[in-house]
PDB file of N, CA and C in Angstrom:
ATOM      1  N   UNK A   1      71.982 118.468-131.830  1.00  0.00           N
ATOM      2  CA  UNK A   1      72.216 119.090-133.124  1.00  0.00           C
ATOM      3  C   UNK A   1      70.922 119.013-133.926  1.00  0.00           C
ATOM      4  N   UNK A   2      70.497 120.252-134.035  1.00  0.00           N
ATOM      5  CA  UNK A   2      69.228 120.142-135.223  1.00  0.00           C
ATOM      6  C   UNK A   2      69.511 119.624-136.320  1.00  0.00           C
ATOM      7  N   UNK A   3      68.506 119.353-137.473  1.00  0.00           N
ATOM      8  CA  UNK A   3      68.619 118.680-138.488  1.00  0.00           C
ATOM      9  C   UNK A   3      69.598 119.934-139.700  1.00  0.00           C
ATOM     10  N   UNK A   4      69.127 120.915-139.239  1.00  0.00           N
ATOM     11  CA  UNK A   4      69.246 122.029-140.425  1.00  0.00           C
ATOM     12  C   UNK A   4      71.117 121.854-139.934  1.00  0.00           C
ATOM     13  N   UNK A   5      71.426 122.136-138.482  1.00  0.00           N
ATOM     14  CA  UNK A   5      72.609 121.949-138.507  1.00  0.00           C
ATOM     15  C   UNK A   5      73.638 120.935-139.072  1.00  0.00           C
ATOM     16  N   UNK A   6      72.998 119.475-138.781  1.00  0.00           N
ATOM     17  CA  UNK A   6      74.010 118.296-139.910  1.00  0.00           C
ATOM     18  C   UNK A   6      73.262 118.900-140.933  1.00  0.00           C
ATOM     19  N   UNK A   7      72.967 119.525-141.790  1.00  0.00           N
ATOM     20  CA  UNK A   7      72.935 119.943-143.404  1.00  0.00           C
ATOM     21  C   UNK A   7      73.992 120.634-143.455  1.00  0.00           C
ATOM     22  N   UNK A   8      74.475 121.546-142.815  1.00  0.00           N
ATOM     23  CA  UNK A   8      75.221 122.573-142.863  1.00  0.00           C
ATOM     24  C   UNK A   8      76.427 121.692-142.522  1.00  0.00           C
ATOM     25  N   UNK A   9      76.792 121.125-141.895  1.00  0.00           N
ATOM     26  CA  UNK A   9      77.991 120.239-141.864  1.00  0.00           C
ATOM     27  C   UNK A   9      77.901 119.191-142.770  1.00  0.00           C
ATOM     28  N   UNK A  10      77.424 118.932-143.488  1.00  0.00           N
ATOM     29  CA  UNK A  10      77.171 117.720-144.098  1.00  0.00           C
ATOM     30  C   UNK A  10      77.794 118.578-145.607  1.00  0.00           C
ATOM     31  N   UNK A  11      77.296 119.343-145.986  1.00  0.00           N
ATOM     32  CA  UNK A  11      77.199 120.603-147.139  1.00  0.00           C
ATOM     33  C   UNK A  11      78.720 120.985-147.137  1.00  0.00           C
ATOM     34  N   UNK A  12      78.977 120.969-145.572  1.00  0.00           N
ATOM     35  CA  UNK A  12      80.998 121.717-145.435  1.00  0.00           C
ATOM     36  C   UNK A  12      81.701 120.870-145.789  1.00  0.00           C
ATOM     37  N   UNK A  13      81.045 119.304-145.235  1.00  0.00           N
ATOM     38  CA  UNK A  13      82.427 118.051-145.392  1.00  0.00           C
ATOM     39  C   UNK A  13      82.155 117.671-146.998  1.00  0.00           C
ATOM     40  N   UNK A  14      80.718 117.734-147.782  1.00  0.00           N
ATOM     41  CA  UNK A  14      80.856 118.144-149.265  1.00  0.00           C
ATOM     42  C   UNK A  14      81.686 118.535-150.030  1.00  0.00           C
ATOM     43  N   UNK A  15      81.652 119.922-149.529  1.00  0.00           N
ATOM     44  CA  UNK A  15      82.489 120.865-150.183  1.00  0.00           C
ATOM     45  C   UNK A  15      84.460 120.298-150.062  1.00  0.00           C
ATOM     46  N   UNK A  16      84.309 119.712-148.959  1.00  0.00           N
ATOM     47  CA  UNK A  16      86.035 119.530-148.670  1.00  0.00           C
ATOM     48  C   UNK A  16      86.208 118.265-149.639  1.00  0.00           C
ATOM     49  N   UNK A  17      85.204 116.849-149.946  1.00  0.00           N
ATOM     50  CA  UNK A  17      85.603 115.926-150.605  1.00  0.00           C
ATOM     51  C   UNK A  17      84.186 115.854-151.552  1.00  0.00           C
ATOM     52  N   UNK A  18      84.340 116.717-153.056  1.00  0.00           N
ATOM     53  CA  UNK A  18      83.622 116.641-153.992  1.00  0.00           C
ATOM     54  C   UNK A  18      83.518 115.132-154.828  1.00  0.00           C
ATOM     55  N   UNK A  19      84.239 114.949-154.645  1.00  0.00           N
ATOM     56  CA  UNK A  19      84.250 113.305-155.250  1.00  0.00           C
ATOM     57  C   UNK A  19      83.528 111.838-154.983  1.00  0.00           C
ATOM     58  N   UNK A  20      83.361 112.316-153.239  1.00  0.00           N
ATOM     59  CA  UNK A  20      82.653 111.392-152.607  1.00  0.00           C
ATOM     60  C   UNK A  20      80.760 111.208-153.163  1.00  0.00           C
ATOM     61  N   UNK A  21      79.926 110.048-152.878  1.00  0.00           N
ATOM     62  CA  UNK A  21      78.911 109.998-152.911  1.00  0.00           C
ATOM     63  C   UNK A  21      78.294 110.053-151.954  1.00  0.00           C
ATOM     64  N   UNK A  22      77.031 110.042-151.169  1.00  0.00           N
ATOM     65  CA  UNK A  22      76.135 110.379-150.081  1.00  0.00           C
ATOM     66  C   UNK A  22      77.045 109.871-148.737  1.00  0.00           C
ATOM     67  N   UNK A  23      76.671 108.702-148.907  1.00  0.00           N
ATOM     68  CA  UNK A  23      76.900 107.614-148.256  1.00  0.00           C
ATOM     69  C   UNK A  23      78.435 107.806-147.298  1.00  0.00           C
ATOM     70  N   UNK A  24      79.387 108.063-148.326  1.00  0.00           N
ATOM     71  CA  UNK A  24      80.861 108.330-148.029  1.00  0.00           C
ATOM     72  C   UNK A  24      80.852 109.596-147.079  1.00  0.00           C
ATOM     73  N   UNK A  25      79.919 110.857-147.452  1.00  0.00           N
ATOM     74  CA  UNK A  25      79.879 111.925-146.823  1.00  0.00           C
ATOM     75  C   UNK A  25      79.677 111.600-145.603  1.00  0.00           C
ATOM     76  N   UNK A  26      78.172 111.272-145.828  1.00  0.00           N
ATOM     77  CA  UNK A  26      77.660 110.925-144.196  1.00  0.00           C
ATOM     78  C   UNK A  26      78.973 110.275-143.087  1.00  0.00           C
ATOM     79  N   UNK A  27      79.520 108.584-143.519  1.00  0.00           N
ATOM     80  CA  UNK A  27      80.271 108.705-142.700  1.00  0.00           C
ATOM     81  C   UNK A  27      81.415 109.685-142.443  1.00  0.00           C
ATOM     82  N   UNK A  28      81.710 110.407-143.065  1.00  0.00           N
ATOM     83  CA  UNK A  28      83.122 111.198-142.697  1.00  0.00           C
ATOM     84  C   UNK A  28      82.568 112.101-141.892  1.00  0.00           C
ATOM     85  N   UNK A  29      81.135 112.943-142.003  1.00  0.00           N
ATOM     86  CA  UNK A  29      80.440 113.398-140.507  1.00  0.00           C
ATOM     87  C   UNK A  29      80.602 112.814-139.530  1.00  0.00           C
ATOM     88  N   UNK A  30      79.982 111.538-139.672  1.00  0.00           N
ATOM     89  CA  UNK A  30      79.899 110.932-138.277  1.00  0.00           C
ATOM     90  C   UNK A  30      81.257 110.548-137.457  1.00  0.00           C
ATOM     91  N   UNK A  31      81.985 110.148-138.619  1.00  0.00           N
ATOM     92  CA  UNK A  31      83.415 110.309-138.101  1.00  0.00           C
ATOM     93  C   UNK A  31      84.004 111.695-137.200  1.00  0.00           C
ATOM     94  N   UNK A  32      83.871 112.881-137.941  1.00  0.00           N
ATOM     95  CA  UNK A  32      83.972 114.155-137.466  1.00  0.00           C
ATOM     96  C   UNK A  32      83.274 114.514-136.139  1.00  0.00           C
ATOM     97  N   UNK A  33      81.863 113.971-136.059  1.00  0.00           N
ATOM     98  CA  UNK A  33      80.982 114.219-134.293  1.00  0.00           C
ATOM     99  C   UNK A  33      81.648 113.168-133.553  1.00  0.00           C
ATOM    100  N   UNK A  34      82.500 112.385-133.733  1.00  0.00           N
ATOM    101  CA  UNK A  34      82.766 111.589-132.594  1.00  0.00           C
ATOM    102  C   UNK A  34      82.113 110.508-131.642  1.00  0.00           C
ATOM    103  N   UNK A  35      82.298 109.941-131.004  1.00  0.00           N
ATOM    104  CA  UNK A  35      81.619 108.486-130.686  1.00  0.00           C
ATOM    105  C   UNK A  35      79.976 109.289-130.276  1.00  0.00           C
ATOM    106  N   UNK A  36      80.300 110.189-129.147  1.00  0.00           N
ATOM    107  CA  UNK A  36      78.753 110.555-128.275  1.00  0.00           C
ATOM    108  C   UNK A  36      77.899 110.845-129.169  1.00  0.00           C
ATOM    109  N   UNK A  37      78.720 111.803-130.487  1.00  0.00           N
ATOM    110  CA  UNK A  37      76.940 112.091-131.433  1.00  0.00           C
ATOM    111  C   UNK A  37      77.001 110.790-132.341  1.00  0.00           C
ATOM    112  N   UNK A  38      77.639 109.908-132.718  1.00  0.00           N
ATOM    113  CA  UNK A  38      77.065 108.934-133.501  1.00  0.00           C
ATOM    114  C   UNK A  38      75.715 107.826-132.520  1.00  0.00           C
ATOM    115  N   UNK A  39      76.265 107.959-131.249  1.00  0.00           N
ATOM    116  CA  UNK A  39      75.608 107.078-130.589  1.00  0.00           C
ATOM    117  C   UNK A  39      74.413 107.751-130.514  1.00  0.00           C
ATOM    118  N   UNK A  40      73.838 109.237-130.640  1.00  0.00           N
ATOM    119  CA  UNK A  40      73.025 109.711-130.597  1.00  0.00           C
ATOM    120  C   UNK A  40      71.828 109.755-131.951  1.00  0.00           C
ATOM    121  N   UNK A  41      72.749 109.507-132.894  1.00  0.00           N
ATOM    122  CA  UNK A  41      72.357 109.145-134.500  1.00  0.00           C
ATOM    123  C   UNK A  41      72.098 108.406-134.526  1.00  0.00           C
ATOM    124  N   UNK A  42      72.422 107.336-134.149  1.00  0.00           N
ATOM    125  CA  UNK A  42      72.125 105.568-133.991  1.00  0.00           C
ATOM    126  C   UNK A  42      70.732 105.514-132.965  1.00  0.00           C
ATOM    127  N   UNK A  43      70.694 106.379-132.164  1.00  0.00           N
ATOM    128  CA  UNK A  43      69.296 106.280-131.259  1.00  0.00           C
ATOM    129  C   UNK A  43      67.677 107.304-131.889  1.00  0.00           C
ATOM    130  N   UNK A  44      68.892 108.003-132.375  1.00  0.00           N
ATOM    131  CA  UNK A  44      67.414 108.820-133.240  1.00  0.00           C
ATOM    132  C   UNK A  44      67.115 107.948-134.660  1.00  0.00           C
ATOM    133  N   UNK A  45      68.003 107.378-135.275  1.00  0.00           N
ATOM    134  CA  UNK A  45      67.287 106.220-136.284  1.00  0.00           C
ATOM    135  C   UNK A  45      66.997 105.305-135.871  1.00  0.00           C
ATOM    136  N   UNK A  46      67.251 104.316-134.568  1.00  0.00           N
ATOM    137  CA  UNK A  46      66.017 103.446-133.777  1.00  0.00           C
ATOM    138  C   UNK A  46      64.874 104.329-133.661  1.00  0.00           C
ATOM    139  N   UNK A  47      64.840 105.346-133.377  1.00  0.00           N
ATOM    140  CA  UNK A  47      63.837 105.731-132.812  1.00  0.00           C
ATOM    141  C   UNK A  47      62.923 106.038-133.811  1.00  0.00           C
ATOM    142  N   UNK A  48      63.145 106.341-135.059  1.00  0.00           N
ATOM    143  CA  UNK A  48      62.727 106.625-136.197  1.00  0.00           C
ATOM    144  C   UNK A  48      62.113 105.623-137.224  1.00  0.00           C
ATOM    145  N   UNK A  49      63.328 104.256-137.223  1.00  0.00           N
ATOM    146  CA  UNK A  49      62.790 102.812-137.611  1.00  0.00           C
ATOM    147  C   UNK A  49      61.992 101.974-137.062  1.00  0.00           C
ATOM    148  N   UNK A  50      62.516 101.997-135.252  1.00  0.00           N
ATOM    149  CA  UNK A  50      62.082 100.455-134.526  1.00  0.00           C
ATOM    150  C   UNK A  50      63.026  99.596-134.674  1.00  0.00           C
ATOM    151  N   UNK A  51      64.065  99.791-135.121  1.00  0.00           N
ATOM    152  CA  UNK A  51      64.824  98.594-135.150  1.00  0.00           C
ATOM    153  C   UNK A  51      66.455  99.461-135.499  1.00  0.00           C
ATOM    154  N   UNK A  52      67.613  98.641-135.526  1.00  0.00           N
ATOM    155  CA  UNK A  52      68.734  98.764-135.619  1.00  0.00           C
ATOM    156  C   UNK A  52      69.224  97.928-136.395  1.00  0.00           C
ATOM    157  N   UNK A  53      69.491  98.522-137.846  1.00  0.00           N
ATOM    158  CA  UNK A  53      69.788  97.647-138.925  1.00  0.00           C
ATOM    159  C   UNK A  53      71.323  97.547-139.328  1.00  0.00           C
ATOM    160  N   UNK A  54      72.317  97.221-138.309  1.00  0.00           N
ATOM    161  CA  UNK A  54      73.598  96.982-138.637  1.00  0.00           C
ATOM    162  C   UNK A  54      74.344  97.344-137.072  1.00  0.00           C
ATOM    163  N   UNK A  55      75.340  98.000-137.494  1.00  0.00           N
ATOM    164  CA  UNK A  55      76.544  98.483-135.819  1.00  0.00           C
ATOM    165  C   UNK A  55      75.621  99.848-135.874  1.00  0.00           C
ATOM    166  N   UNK A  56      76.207 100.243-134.682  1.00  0.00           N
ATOM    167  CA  UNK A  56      75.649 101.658-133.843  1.00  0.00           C
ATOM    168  C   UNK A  56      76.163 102.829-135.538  1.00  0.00           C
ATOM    169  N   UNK A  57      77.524 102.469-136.018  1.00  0.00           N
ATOM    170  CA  UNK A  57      78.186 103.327-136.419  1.00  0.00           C
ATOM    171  C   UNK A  57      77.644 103.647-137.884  1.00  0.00           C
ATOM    172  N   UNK A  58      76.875 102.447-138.402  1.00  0.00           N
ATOM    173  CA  UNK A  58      76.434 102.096-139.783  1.00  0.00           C
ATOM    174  C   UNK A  58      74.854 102.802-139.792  1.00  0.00           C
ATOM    175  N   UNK A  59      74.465 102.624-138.329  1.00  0.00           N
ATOM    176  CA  UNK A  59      72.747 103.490-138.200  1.00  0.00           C
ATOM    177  C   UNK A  59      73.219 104.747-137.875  1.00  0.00           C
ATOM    178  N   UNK A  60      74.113 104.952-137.751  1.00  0.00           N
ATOM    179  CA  UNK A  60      74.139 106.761-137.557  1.00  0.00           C
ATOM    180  C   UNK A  60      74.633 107.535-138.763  1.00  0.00           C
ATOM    181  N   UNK A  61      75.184 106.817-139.832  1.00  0.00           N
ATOM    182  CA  UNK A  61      75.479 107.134-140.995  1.00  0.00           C
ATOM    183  C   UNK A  61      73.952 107.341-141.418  1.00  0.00           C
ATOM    184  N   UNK A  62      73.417 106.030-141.292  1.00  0.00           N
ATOM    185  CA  UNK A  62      72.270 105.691-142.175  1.00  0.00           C
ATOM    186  C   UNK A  62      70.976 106.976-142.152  1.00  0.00           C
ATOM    187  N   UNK A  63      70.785 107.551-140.197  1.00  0.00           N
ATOM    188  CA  UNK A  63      70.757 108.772-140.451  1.00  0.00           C
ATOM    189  C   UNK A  63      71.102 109.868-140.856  1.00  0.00           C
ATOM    190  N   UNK A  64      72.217 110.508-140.948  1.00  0.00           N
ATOM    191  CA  UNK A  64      72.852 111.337-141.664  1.00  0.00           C
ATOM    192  C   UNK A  64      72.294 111.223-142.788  1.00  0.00           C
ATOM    193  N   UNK A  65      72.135 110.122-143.544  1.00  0.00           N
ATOM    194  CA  UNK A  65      71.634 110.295-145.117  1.00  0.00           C
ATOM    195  C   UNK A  65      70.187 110.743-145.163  1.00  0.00           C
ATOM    196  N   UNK A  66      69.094 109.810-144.225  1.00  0.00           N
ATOM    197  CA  UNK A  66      67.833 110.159-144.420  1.00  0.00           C
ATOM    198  C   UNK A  66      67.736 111.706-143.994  1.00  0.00           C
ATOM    199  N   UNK A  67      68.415 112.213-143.028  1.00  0.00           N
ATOM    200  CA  UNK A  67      67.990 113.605-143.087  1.00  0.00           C
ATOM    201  C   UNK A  67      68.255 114.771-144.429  1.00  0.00           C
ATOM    202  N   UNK A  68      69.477 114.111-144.660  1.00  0.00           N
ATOM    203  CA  UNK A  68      69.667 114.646-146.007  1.00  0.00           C
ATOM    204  C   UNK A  68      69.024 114.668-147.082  1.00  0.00           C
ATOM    205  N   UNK A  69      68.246 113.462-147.292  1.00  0.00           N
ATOM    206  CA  UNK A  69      67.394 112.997-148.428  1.00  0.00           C
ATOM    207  C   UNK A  69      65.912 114.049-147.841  1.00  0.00           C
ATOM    208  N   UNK A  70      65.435 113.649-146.440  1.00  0.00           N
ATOM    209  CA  UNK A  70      64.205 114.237-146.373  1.00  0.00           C
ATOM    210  C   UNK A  70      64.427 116.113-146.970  1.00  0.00           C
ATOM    211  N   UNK A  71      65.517 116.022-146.356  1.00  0.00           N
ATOM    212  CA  UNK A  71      65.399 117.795-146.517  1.00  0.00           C
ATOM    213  C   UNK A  71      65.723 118.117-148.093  1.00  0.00           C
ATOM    214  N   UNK A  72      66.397 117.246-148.732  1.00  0.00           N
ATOM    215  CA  UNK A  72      66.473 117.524-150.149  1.00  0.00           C
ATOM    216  C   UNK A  72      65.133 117.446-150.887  1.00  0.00           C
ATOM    217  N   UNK A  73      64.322 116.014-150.692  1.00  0.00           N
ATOM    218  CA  UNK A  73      63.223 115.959-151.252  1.00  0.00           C
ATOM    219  C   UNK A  73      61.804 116.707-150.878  1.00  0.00           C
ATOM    220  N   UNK A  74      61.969 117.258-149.422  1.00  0.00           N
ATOM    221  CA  UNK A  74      61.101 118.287-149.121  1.00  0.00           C
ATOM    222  C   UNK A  74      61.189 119.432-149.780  1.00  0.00           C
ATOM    223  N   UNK A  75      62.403 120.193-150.657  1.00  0.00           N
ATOM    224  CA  UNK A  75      62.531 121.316-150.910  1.00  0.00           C
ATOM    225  C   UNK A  75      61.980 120.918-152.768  1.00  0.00           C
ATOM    226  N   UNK A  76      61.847 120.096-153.148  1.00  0.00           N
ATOM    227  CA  UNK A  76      61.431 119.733-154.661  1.00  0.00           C
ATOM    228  C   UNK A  76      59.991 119.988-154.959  1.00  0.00           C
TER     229      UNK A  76
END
Protein backbone atom coordinates (compact mmCIF):
# COMPACT_ATOMS: atom_id res chain seq x y z
CA UNK A 1 0.00 0.00 0.00
CA UNK A 2 1.49 3.35 -1.00
CA UNK A 3 1.60 6.13 1.34
CA UNK A 4 -0.90 8.33 -0.72
CA UNK A 5 -3.17 5.21 -0.40
CA UNK A 6 -3.32 4.99 3.74
CA UNK A 7 -4.15 8.88 3.29
CA UNK A 8 -7.01 8.05 1.41
CA UNK A 9 -8.13 5.46 3.89
CA UNK A 10 -7.10 7.17 6.71
CA UNK A 11 -9.23 10.49 5.31
CA UNK A 12 -12.43 7.64 4.77
CA UNK A 13 -12.15 6.15 8.40
CA UNK A 14 -12.03 10.22 9.31
CA UNK A 15 -14.83 10.97 7.72
CA UNK A 16 -16.86 7.82 9.34
CA UNK A 17 -15.62 8.86 13.12
CA UNK A 18 -15.26 12.83 13.19
CA UNK A 19 -14.83 12.89 16.79
CA UNK A 20 -11.86 10.81 17.04
CA UNK A 21 -8.17 12.35 17.32
CA UNK A 22 -5.07 11.14 15.13
CA UNK A 23 -4.03 8.57 17.11
CA UNK A 24 -7.66 6.86 17.52
CA UNK A 25 -7.90 7.06 13.62
CA UNK A 26 -4.78 5.47 12.89
CA UNK A 27 -5.65 2.53 15.04
CA UNK A 28 -9.12 1.90 13.64
CA UNK A 29 -7.03 1.64 10.12
CA UNK A 30 -4.87 -0.66 11.31
CA UNK A 31 -7.59 -2.45 12.80
CA UNK A 32 -9.43 -2.35 9.32
CA UNK A 33 -5.91 -3.84 7.23
CA UNK A 34 -5.85 -6.69 9.43
CA UNK A 35 -3.01 -8.60 11.13
CA UNK A 36 -0.64 -9.01 7.59
CA UNK A 37 -0.68 -5.12 6.89
CA UNK A 38 -0.15 -4.10 10.49
CA UNK A 39 2.76 -6.45 10.63
CA UNK A 40 3.91 -4.74 7.57
CA UNK A 41 3.50 -1.17 9.34
CA UNK A 42 5.32 -2.35 12.24
CA UNK A 43 8.30 -3.37 9.79
CA UNK A 44 8.27 -0.25 7.75
CA UNK A 45 8.50 1.87 11.14
CA UNK A 46 11.50 -0.43 12.30
CA UNK A 47 12.74 0.18 9.30
CA UNK A 48 12.28 3.82 9.46
CA UNK A 49 13.34 4.15 13.37
CA UNK A 50 15.86 1.20 14.10
CA UNK A 51 14.07 0.15 16.76
CA UNK A 52 10.50 -1.07 17.89
CA UNK A 53 9.03 1.12 20.41
CA UNK A 54 6.11 -0.91 21.97
CA UNK A 55 3.84 -4.28 20.44
CA UNK A 56 3.93 -4.89 16.64
CA UNK A 57 0.27 -3.32 16.85
CA UNK A 58 1.24 0.08 18.69
CA UNK A 59 4.33 0.58 15.82
CA UNK A 60 2.00 0.19 13.09
CA UNK A 61 -0.37 2.72 14.42
CA UNK A 62 2.61 4.78 15.23
CA UNK A 63 3.19 4.63 11.43
CA UNK A 64 -0.03 5.40 10.21
CA UNK A 65 0.37 8.69 12.08
CA UNK A 66 3.91 9.67 10.86
CA UNK A 67 2.78 9.23 7.36
CA UNK A 68 0.01 11.32 8.01
CA UNK A 69 1.89 14.02 9.72
CA UNK A 70 4.76 13.87 6.95
CA UNK A 71 2.24 14.31 4.20
CA UNK A 72 0.30 16.97 6.10
CA UNK A 73 3.39 18.95 6.97
CA UNK A 74 4.93 18.53 3.52
CA UNK A 75 1.91 20.19 1.92
CA UNK A 76 2.34 23.57 4.40
Amino acid sequence: MSDEELIVEFALTRLDHPGLDLEEIAALVVRRMGPDRMLTFAEQNLADRGELRGTAFASAVERVVRVVLALRDASD
